[in-house]
C-alpha atoms as a PDB file:
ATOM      1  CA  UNK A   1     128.575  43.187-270.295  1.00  0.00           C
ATOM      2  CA  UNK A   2     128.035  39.595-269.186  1.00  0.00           C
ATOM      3  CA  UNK A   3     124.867  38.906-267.961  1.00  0.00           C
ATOM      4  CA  UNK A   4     124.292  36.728-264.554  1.00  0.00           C
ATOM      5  CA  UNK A   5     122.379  33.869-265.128  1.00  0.00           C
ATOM      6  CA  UNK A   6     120.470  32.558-262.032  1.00  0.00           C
ATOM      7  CA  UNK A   7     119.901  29.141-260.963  1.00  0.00           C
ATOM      8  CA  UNK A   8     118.578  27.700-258.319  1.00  0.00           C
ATOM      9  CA  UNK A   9     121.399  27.801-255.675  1.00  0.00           C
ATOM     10  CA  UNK A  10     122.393  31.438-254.341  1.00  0.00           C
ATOM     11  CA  UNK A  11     126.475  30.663-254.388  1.00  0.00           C
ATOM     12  CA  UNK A  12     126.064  30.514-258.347  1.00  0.00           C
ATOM     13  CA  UNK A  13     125.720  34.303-258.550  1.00  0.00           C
ATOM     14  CA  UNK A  14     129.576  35.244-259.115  1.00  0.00           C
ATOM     15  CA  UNK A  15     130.636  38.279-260.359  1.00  0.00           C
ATOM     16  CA  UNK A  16     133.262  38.247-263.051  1.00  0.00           C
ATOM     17  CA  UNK A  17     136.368  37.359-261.938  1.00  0.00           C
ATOM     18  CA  UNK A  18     135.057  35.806-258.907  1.00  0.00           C
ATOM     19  CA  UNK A  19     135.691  31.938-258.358  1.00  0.00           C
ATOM     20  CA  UNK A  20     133.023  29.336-255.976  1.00  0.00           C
ATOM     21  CA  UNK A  21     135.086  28.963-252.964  1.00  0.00           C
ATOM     22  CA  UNK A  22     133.895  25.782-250.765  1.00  0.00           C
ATOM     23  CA  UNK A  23     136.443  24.942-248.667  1.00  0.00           C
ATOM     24  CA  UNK A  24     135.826  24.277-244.581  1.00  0.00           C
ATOM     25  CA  UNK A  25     137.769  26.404-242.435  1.00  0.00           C
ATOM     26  CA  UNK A  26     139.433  23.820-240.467  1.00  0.00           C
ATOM     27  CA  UNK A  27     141.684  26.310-238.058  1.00  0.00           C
ATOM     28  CA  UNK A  28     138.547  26.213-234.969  1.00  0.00           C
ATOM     29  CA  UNK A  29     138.771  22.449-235.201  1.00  0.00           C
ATOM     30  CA  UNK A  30     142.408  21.599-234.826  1.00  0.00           C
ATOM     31  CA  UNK A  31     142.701  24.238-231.754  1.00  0.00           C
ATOM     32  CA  UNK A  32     139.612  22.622-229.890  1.00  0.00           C
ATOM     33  CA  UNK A  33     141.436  19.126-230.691  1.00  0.00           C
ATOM     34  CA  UNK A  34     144.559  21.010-228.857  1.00  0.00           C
ATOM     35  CA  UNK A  35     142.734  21.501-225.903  1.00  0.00           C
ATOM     36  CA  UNK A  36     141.091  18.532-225.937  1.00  0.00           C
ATOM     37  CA  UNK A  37     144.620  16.513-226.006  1.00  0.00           C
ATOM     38  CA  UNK A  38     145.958  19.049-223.320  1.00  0.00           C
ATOM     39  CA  UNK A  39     142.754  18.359-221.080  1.00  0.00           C
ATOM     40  CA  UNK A  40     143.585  14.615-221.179  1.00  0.00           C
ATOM     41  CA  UNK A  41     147.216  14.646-221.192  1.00  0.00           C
ATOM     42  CA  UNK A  42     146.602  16.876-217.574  1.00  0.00           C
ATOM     43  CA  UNK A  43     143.878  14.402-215.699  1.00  0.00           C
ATOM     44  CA  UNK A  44     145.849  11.210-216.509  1.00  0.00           C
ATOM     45  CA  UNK A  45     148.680  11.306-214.185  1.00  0.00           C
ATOM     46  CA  UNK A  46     145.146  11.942-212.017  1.00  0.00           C
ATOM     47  CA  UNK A  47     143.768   8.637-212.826  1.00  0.00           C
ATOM     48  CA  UNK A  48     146.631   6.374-212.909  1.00  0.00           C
ATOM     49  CA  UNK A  49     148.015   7.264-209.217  1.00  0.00           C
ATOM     50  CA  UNK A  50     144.193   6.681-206.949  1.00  0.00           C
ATOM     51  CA  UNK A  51     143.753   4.814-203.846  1.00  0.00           C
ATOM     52  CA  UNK A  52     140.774   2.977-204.205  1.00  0.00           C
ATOM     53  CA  UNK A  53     138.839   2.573-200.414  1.00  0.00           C
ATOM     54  CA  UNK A  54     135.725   1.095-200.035  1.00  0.00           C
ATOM     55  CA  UNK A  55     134.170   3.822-197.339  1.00  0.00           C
ATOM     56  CA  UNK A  56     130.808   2.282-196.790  1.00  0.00           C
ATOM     57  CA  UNK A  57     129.197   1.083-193.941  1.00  0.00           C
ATOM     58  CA  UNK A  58     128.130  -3.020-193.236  1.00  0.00           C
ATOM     59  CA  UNK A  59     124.708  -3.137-192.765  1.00  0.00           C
ATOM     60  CA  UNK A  60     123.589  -4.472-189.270  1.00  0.00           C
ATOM     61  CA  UNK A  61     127.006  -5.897-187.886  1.00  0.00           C
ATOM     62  CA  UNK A  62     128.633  -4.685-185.124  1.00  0.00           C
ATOM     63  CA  UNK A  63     132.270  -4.928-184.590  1.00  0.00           C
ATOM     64  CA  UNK A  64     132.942  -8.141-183.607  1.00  0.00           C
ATOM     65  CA  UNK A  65     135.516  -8.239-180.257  1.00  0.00           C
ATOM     66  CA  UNK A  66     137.602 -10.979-181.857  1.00  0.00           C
ATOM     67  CA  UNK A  67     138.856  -7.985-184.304  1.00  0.00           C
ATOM     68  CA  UNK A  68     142.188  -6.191-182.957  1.00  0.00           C
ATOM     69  CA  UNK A  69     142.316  -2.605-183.519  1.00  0.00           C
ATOM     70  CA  UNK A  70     145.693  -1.126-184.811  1.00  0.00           C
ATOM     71  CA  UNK A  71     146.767   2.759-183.645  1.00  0.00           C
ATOM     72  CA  UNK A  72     148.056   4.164-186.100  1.00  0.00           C
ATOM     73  CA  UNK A  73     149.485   7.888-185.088  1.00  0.00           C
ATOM     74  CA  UNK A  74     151.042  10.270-187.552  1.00  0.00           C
ATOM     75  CA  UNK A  75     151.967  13.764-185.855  1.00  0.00           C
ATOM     76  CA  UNK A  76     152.685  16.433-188.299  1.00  0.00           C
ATOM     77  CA  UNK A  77     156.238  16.127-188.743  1.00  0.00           C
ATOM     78  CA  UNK A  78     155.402  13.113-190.353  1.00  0.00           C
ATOM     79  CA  UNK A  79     156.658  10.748-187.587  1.00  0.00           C
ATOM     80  CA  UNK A  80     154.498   7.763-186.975  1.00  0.00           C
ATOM     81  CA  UNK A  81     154.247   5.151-184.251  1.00  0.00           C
ATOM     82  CA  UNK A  82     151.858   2.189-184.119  1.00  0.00           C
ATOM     83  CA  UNK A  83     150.162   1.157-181.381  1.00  0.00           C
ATOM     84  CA  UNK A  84     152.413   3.665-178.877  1.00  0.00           C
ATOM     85  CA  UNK A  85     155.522   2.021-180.489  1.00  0.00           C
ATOM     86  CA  UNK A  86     157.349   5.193-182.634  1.00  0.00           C
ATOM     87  CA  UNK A  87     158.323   3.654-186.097  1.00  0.00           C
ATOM     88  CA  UNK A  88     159.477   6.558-188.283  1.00  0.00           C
ATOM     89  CA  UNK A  89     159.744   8.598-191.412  1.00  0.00           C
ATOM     90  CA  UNK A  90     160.646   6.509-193.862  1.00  0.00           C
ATOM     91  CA  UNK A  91     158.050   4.157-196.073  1.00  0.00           C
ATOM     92  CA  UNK A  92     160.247   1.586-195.879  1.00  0.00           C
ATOM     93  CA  UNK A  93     159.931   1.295-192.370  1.00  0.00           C
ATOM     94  CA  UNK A  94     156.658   1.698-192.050  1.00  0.00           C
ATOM     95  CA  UNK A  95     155.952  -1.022-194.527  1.00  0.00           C
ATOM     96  CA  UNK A  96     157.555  -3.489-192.657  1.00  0.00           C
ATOM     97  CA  UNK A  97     155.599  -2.327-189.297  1.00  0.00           C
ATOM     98  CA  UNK A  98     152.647  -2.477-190.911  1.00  0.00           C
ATOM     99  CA  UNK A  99     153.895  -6.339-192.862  1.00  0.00           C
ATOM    100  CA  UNK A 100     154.525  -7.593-188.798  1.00  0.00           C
ATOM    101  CA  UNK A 101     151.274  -6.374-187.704  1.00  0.00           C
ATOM    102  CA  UNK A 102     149.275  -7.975-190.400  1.00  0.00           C
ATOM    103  CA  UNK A 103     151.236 -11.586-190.314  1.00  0.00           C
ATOM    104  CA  UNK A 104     150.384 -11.278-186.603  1.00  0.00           C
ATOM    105  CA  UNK A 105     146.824  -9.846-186.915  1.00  0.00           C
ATOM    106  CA  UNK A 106     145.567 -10.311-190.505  1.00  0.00           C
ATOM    107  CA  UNK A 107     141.689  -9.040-189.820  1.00  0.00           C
ATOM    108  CA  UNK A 108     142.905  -6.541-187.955  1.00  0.00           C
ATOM    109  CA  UNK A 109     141.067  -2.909-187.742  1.00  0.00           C
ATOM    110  CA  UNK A 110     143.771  -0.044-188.690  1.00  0.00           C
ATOM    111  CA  UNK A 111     142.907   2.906-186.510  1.00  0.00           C
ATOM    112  CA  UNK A 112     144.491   6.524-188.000  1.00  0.00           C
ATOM    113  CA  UNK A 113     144.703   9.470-185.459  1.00  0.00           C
ATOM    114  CA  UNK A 114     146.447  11.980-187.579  1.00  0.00           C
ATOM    115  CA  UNK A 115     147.202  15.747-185.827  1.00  0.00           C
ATOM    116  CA  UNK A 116     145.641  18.530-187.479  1.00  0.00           C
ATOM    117  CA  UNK A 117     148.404  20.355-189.108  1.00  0.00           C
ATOM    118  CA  UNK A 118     150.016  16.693-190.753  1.00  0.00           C
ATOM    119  CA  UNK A 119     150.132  17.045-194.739  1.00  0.00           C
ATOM    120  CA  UNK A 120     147.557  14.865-196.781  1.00  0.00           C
ATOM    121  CA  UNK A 121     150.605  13.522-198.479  1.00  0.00           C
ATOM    122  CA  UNK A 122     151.472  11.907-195.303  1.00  0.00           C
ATOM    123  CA  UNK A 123     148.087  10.356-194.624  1.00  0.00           C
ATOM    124  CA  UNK A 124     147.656   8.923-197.842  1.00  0.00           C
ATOM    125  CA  UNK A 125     151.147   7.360-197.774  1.00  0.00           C
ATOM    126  CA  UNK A 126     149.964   5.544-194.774  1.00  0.00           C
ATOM    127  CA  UNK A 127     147.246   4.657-196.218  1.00  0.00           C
ATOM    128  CA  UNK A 128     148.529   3.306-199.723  1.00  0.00           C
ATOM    129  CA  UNK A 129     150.871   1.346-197.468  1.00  0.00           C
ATOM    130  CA  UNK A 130     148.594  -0.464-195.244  1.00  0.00           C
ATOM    131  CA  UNK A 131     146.568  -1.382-198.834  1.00  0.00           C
ATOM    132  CA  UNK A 132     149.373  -2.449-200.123  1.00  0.00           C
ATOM    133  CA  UNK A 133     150.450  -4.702-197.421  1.00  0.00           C
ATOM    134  CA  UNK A 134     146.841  -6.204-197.050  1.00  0.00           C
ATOM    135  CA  UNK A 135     144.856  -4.656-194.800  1.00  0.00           C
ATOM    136  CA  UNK A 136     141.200  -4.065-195.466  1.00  0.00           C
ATOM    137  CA  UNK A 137     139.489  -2.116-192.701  1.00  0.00           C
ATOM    138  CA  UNK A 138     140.393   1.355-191.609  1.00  0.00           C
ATOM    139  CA  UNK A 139     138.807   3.287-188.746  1.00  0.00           C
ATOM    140  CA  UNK A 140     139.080   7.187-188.954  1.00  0.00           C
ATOM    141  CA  UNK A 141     137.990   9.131-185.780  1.00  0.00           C
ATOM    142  CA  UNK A 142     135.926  12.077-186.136  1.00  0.00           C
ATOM    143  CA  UNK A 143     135.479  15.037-184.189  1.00  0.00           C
ATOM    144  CA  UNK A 144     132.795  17.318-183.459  1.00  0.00           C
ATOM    145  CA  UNK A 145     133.240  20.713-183.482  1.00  0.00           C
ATOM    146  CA  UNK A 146     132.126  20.989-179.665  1.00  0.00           C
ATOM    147  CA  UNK A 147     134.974  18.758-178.957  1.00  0.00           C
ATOM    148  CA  UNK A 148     137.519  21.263-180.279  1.00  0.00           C
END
């Protein structure tokens, strides 16, 4: 009979045909790397396709009467007209309404008067395209619930 010898360190008690065993189980690390690479591969699409609007107020200034206001309205089967003028579906067309209204009136104030049932899709194509064409200031109109 072999006789255990005892050290200092607990893992060098090993019975007879027992080997020391120090390996890291590296299974819980790889799947949490998964999910991590699945989390990130999800929220980019996210990231890459934002509208970036500055929705803060200017301290102290009133709006100035030399600014034109644009009326933008978008009913919810997506038709849109600008300033009482109907326009249409199609980004393309409203792109180049929105191109003739800001060579005309550059500093101009975009008003938005959307119906209630319109899809945010629609309202944020509008919006993308009057970025995209140049337009800085947007005006959206709330309502009170007493108004209703």
């Amino acid at each position: 009979m072999k006789q255990k010898i005892r050290k200092n360190f607990p893992l060098n008690e090993l019975r007879d045909n027992q080997t020391l065993y120090l390996n890291i189980n590296t299974t819980p690390l790889i799947d949490v790397l998964l999910v991590l690479i699945i989390m990130i591969i999800i929220t980019m699409p996210i990231q890459l396709h934002k509208l970036d609007l500055n929705v803060g107020k200017e301290s102290g200034t009133e709006l100035s009467e030399e600014k034109k206001t644009v009326v933008i309205d978008l009913k919810s089967d997506d038709t849109v007209s600008i300033n009482g003028e109907p326009i249409g579906k199609l980004r393309e067309e409203i792109r180049q309404s929105l191109e003739k209204m800001y060579i005309d009136y550059p500093g101009a104030i975009l008003e938005l008067n959307v119906d209630s049932k319109t899809k945010y899709s629609s309202v944020v194509k509008i919006l993308s395209e009057a970025v995209r064409v140049g337009f800085t200031s947007l005006g959206l109109p709330a309502l009170n619930k007493e108004s209703k």
